[in-house]
PDB file of N, CA and C in Angstrom:
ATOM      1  N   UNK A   1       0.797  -1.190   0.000  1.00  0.00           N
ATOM      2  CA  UNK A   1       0.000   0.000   0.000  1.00  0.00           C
ATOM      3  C   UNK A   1       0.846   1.264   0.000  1.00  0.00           C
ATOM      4  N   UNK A   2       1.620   1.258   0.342  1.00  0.00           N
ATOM      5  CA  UNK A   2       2.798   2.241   0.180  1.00  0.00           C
ATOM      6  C   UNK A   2       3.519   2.518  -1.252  1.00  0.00           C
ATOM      7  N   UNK A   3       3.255   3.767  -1.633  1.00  0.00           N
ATOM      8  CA  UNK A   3       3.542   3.707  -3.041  1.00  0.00           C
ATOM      9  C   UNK A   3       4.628   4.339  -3.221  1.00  0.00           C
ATOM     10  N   UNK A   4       5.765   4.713  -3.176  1.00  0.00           N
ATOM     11  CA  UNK A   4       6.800   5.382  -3.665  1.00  0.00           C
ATOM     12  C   UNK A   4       7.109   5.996  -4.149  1.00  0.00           C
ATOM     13  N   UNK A   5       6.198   6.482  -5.332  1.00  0.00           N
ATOM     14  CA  UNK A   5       6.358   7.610  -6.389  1.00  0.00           C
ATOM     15  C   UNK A   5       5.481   8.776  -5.762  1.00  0.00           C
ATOM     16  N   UNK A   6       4.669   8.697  -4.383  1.00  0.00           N
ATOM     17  CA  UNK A   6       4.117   9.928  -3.507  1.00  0.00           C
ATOM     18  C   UNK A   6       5.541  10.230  -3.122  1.00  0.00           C
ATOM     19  N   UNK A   7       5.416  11.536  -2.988  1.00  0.00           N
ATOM     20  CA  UNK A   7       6.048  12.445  -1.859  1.00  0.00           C
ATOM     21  C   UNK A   7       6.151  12.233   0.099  1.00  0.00           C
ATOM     22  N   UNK A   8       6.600  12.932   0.235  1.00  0.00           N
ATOM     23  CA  UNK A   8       6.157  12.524   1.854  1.00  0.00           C
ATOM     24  C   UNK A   8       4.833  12.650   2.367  1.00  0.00           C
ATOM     25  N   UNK A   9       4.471  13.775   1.974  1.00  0.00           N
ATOM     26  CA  UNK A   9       2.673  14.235   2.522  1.00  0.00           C
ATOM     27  C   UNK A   9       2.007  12.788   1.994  1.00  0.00           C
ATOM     28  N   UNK A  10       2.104  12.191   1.063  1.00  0.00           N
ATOM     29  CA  UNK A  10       1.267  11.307   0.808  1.00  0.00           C
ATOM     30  C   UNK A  10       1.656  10.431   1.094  1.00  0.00           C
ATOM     31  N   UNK A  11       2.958   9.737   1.307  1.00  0.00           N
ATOM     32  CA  UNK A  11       3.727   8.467   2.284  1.00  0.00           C
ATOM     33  C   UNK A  11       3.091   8.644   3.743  1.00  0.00           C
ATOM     34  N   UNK A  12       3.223  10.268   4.064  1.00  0.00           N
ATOM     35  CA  UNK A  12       2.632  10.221   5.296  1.00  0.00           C
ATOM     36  C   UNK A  12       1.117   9.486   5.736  1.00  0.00           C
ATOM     37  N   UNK A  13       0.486   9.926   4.672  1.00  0.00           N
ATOM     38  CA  UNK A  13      -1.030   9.758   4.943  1.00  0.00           C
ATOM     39  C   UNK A  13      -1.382   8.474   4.342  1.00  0.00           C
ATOM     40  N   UNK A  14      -0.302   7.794   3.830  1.00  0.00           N
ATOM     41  CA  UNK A  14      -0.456   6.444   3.717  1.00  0.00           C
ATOM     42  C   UNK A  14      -0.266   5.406   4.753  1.00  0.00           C
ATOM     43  N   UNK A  15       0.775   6.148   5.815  1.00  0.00           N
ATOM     44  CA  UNK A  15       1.323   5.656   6.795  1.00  0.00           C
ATOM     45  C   UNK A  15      -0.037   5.856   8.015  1.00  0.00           C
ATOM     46  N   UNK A  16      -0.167   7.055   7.744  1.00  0.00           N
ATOM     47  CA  UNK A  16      -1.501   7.287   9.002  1.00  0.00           C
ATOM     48  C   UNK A  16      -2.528   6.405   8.802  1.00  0.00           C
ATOM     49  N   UNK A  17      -3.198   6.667   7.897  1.00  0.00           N
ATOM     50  CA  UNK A  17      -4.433   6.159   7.542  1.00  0.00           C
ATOM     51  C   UNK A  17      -3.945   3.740   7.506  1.00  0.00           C
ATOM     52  N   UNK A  18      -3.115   4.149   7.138  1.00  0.00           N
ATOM     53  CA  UNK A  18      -2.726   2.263   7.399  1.00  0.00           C
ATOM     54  C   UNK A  18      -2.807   1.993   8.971  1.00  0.00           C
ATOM     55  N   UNK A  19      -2.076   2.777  10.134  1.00  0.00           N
ATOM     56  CA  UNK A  19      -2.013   2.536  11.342  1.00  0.00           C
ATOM     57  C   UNK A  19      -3.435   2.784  11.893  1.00  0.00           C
ATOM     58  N   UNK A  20      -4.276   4.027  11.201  1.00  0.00           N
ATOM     59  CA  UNK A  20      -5.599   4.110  11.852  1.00  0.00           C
ATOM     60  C   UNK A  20      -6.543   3.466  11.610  1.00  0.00           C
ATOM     61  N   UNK A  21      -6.951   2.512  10.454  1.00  0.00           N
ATOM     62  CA  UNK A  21      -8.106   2.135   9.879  1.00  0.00           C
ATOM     63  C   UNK A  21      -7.610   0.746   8.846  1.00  0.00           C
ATOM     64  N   UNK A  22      -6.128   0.233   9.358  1.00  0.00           N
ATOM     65  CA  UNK A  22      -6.164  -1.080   8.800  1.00  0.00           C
ATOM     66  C   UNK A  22      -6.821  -1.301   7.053  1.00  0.00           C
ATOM     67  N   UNK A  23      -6.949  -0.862   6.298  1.00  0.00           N
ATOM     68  CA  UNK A  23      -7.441  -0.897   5.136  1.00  0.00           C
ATOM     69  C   UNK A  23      -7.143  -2.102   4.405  1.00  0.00           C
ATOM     70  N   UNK A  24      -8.001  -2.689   3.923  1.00  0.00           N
ATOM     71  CA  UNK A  24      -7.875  -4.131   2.679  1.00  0.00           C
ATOM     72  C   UNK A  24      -7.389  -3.409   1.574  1.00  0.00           C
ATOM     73  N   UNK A  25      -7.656  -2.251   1.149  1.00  0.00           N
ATOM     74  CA  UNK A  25      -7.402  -1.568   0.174  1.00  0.00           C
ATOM     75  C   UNK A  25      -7.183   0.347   0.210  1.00  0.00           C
ATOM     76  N   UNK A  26      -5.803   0.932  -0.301  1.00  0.00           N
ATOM     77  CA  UNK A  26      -6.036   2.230   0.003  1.00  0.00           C
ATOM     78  C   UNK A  26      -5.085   2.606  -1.132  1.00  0.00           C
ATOM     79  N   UNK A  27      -5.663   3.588  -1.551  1.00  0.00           N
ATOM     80  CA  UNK A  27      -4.871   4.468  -3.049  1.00  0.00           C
ATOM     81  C   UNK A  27      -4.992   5.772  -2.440  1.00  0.00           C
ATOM     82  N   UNK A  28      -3.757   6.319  -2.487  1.00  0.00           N
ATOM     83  CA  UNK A  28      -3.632   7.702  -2.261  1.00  0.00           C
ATOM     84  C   UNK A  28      -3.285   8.283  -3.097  1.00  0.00           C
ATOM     85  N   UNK A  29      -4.206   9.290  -3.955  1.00  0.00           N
ATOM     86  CA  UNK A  29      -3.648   9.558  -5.291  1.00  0.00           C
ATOM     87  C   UNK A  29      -3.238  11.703  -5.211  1.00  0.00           C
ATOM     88  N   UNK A  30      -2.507  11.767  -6.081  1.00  0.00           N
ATOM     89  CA  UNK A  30      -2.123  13.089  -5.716  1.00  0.00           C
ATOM     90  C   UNK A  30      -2.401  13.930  -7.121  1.00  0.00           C
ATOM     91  N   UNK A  31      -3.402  14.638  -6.743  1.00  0.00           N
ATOM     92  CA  UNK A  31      -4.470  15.997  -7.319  1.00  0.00           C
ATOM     93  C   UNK A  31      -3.433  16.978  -7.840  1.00  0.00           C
ATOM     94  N   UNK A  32      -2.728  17.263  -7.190  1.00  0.00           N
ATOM     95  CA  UNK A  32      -1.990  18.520  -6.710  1.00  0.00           C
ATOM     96  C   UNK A  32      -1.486  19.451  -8.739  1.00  0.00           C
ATOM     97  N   UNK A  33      -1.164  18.589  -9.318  1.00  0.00           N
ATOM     98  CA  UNK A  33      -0.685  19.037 -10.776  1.00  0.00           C
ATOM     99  C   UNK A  33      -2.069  19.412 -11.462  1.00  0.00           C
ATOM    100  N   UNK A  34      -2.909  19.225 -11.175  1.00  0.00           N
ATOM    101  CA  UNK A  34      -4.508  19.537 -11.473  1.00  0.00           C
ATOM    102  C   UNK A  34      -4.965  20.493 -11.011  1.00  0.00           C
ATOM    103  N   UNK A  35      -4.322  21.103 -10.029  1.00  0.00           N
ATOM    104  CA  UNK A  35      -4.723  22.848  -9.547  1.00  0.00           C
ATOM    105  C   UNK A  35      -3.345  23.583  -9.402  1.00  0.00           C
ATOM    106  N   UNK A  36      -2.438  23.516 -10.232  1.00  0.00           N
ATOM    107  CA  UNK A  36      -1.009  24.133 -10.549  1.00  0.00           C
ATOM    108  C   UNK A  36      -1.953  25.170 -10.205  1.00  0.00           C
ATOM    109  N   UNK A  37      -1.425  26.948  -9.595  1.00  0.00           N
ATOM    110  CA  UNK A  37      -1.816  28.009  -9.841  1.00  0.00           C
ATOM    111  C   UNK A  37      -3.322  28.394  -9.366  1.00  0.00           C
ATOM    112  N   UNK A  38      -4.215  27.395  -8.458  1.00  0.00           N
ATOM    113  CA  UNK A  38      -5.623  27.653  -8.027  1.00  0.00           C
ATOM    114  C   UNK A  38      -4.933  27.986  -6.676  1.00  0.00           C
ATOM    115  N   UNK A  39      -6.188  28.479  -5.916  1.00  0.00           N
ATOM    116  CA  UNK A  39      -6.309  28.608  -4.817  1.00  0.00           C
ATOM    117  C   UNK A  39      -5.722  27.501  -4.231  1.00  0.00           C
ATOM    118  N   UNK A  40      -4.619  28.078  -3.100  1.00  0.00           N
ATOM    119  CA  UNK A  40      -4.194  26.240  -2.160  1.00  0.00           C
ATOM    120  C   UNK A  40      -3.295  25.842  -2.420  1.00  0.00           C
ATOM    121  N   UNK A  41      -2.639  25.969  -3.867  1.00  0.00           N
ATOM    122  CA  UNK A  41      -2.044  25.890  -4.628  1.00  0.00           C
ATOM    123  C   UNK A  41      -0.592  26.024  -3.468  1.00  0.00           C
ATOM    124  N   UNK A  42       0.370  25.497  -2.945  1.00  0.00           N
ATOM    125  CA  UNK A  42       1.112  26.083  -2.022  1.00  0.00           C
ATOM    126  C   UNK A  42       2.565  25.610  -2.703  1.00  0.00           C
ATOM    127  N   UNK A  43       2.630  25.247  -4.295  1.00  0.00           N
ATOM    128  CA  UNK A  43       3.902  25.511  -4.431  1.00  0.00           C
ATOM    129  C   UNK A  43       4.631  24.102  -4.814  1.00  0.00           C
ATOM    130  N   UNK A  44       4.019  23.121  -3.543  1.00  0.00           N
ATOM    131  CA  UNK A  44       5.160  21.869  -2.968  1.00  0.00           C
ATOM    132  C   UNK A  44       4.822  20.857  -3.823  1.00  0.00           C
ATOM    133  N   UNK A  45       3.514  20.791  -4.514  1.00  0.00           N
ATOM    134  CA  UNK A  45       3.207  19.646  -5.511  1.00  0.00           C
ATOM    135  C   UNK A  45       2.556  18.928  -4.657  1.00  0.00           C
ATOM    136  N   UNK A  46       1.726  18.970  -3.534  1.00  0.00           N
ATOM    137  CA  UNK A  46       1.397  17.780  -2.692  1.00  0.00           C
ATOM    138  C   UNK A  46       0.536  18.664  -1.509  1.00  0.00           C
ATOM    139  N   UNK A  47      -0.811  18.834  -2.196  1.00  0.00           N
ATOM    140  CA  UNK A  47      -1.908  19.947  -1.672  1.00  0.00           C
ATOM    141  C   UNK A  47      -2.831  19.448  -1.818  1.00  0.00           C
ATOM    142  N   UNK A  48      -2.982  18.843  -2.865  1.00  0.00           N
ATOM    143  CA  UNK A  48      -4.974  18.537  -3.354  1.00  0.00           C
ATOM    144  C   UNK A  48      -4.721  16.657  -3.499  1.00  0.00           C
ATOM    145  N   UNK A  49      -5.703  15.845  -2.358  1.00  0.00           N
ATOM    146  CA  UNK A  49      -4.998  14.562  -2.715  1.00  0.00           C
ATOM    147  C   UNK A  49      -6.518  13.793  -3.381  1.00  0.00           C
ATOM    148  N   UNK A  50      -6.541  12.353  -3.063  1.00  0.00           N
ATOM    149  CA  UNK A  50      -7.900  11.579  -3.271  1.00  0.00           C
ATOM    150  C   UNK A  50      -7.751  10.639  -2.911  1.00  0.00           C
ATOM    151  N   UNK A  51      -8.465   9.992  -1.790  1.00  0.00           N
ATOM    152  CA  UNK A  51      -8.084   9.042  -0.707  1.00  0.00           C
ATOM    153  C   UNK A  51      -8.872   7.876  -1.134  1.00  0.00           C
ATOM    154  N   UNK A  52      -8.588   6.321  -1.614  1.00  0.00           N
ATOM    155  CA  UNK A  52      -9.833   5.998  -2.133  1.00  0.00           C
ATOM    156  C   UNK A  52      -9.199   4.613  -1.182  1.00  0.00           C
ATOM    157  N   UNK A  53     -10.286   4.253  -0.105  1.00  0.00           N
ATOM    158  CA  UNK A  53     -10.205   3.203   0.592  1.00  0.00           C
ATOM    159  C   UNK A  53     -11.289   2.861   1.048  1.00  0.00           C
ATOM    160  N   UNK A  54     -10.871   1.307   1.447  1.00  0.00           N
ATOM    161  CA  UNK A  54     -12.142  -0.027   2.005  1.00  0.00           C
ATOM    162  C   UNK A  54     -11.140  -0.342   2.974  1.00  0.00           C
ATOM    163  N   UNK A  55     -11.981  -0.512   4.311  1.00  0.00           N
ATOM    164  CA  UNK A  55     -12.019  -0.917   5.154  1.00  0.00           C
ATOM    165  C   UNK A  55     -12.404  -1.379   6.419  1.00  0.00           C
ATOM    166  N   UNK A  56     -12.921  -2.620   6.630  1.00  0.00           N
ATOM    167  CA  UNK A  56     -14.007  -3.020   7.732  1.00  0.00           C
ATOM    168  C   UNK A  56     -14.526  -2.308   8.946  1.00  0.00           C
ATOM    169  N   UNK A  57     -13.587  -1.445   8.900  1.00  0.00           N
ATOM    170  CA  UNK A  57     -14.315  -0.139  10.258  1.00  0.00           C
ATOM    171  C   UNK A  57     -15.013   0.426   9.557  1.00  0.00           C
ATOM    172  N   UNK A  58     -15.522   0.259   8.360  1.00  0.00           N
ATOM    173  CA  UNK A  58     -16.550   1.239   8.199  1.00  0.00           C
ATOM    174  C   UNK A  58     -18.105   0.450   7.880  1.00  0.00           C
ATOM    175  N   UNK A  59     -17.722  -0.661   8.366  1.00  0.00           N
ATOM    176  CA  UNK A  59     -18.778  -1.556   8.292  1.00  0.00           C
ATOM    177  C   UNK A  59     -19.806  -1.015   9.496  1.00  0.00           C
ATOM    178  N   UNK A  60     -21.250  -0.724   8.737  1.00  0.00           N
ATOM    179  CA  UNK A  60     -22.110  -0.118   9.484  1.00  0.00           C
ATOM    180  C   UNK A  60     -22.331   1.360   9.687  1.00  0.00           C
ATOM    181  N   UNK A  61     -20.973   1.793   9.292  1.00  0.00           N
ATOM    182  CA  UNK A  61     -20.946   3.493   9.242  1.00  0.00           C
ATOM    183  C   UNK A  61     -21.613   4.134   8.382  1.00  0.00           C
ATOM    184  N   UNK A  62     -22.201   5.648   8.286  1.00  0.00           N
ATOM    185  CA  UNK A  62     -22.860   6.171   7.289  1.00  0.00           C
ATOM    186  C   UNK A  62     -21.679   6.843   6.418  1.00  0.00           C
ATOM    187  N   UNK A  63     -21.558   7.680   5.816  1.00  0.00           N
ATOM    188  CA  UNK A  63     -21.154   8.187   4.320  1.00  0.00           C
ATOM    189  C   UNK A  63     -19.594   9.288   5.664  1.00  0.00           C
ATOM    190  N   UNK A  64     -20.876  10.159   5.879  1.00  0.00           N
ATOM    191  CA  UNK A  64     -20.564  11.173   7.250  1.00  0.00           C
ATOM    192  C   UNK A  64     -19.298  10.289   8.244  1.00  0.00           C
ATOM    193  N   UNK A  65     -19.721   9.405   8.832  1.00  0.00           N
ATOM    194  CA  UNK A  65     -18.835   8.856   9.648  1.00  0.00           C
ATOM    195  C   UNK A  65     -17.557   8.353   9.036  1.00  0.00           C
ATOM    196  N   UNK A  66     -17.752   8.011   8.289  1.00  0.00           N
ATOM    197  CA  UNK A  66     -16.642   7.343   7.520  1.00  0.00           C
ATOM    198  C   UNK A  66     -15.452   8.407   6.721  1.00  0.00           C
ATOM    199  N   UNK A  67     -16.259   9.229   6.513  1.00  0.00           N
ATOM    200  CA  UNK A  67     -15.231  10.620   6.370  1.00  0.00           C
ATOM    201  C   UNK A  67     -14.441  11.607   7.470  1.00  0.00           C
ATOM    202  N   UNK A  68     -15.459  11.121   8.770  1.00  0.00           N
ATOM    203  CA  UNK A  68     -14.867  11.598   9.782  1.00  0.00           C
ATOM    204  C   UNK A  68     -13.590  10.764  10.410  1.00  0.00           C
ATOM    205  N   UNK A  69     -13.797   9.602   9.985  1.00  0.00           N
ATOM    206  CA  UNK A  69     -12.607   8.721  10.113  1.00  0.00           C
ATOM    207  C   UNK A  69     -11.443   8.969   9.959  1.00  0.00           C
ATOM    208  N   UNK A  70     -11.064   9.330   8.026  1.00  0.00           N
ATOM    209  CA  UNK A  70     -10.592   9.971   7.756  1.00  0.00           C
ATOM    210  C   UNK A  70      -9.716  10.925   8.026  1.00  0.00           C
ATOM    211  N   UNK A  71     -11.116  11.903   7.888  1.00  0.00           N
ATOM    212  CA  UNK A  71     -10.593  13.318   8.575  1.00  0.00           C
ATOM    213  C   UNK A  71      -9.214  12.899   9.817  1.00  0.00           C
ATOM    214  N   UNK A  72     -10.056  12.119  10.870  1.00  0.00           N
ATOM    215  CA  UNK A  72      -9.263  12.030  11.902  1.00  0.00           C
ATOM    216  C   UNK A  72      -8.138  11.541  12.016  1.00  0.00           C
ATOM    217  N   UNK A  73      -7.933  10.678  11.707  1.00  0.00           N
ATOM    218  CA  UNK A  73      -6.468   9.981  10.976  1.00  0.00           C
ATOM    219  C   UNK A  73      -5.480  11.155  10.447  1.00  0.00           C
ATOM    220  N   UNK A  74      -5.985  11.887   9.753  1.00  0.00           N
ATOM    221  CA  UNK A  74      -5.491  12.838   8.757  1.00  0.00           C
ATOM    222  C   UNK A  74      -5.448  14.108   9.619  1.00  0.00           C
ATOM    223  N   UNK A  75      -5.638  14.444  10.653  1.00  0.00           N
ATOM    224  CA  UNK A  75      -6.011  15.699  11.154  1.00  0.00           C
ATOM    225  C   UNK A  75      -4.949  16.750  11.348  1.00  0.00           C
ATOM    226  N   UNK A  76      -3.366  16.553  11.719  1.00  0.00           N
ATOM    227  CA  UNK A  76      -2.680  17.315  11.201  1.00  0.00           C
ATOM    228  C   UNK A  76      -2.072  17.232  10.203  1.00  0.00           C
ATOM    229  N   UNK A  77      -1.939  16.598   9.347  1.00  0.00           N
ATOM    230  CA  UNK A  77      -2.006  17.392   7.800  1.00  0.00           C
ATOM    231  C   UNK A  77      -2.898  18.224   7.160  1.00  0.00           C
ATOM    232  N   UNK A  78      -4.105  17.571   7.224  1.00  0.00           N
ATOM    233  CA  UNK A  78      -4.829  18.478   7.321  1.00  0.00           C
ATOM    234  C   UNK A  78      -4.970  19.752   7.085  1.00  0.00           C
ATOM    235  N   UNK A  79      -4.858  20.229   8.444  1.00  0.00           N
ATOM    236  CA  UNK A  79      -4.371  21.798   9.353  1.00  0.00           C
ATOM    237  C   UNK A  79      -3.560  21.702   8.476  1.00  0.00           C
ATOM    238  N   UNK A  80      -2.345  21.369   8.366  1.00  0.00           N
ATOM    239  CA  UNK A  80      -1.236  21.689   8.128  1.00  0.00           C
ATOM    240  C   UNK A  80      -0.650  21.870   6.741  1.00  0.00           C
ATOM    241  N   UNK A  81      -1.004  20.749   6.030  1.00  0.00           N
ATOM    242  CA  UNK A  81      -0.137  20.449   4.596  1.00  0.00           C
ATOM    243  C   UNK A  81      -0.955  20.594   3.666  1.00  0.00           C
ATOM    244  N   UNK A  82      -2.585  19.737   3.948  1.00  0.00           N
ATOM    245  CA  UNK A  82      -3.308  19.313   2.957  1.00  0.00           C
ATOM    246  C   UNK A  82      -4.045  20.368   2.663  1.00  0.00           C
ATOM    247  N   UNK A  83      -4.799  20.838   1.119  1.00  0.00           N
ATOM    248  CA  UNK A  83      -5.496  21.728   1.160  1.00  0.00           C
ATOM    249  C   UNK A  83      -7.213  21.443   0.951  1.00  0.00           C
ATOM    250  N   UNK A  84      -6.670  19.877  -0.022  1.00  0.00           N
ATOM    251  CA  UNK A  84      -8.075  20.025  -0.408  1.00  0.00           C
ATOM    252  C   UNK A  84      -7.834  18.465  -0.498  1.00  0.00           C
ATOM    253  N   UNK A  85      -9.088  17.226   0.288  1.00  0.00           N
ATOM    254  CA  UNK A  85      -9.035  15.779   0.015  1.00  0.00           C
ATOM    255  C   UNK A  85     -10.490  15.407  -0.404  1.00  0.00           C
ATOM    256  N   UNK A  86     -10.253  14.775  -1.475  1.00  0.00           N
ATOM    257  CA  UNK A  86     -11.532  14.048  -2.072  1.00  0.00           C
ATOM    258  C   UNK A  86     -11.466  12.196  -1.198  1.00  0.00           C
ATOM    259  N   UNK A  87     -12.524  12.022  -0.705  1.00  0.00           N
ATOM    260  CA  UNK A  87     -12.233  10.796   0.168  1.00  0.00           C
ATOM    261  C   UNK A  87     -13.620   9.976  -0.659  1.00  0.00           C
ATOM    262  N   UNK A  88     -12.934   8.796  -0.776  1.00  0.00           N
ATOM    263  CA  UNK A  88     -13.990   7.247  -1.333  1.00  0.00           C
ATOM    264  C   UNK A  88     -13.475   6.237  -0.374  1.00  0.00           C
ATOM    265  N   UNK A  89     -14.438   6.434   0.462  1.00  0.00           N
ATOM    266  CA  UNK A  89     -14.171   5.154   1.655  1.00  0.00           C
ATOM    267  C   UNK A  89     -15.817   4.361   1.761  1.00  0.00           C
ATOM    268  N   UNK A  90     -15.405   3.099   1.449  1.00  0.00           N
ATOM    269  CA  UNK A  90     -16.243   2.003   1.365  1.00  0.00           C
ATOM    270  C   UNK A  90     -15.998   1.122   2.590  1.00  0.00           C
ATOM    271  N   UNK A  91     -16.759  -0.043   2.750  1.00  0.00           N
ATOM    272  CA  UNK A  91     -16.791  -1.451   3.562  1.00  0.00           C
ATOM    273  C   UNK A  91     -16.314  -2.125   2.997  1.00  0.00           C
ATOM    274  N   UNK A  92     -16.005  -3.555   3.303  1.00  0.00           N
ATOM    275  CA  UNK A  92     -15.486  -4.316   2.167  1.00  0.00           C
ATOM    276  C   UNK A  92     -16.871  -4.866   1.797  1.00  0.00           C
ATOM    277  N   UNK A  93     -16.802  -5.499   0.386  1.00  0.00           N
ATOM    278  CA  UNK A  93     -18.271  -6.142  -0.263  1.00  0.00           C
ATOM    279  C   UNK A  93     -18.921  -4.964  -0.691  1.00  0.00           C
ATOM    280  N   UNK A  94     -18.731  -3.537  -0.774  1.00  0.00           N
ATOM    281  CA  UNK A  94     -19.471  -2.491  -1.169  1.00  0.00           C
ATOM    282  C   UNK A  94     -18.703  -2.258  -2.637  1.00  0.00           C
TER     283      UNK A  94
END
């Protein structure tokens, strides 16, 4: 699940999100060359991401919760690095 050709911000949040929510499956894909020059835009190449994961904690969760998951895992980058995350978090069998 660790992909190599991310940067750190996204090694990072590969690393978080693996220790927080165990995932069967997680793609962290990086936005960031898709808003060169928008708002957020901060320069580093590694601002706008898209989080696309399954994983059995979200078995039973609504849409809402499951982003708050997320979120939480992610919470200082966030604040900090991230500007903008598109999140696809499923159950497994969904």
């Amino acid at each position: 699940m660790n992909d190599l050709s991310l940067g750190p911000v996204g090694q990072e949040m590969t690393a978080r999100l693996t220790a927080a929510l165990s995932p069967d499956h997680l793609a962290v894909i990086n936005d960031s060359a898709q808003h060169r020059g928008h708002m957020g835009d901060d320069g580093s190449g590694e601002s706008h991401f898209t989080v696309e994961i399954v994983a059995a904690a979200f078995t039973g969760q609504s849409r809402v919760a499951r982003q708050r998951m997320v979120n939480n895992a992610l919470a200082e980058l966030l604040r900090d690095k991230v500007h903008a995350l598109a999140i696809r978090a499923r159950a497994p069998g969904e």
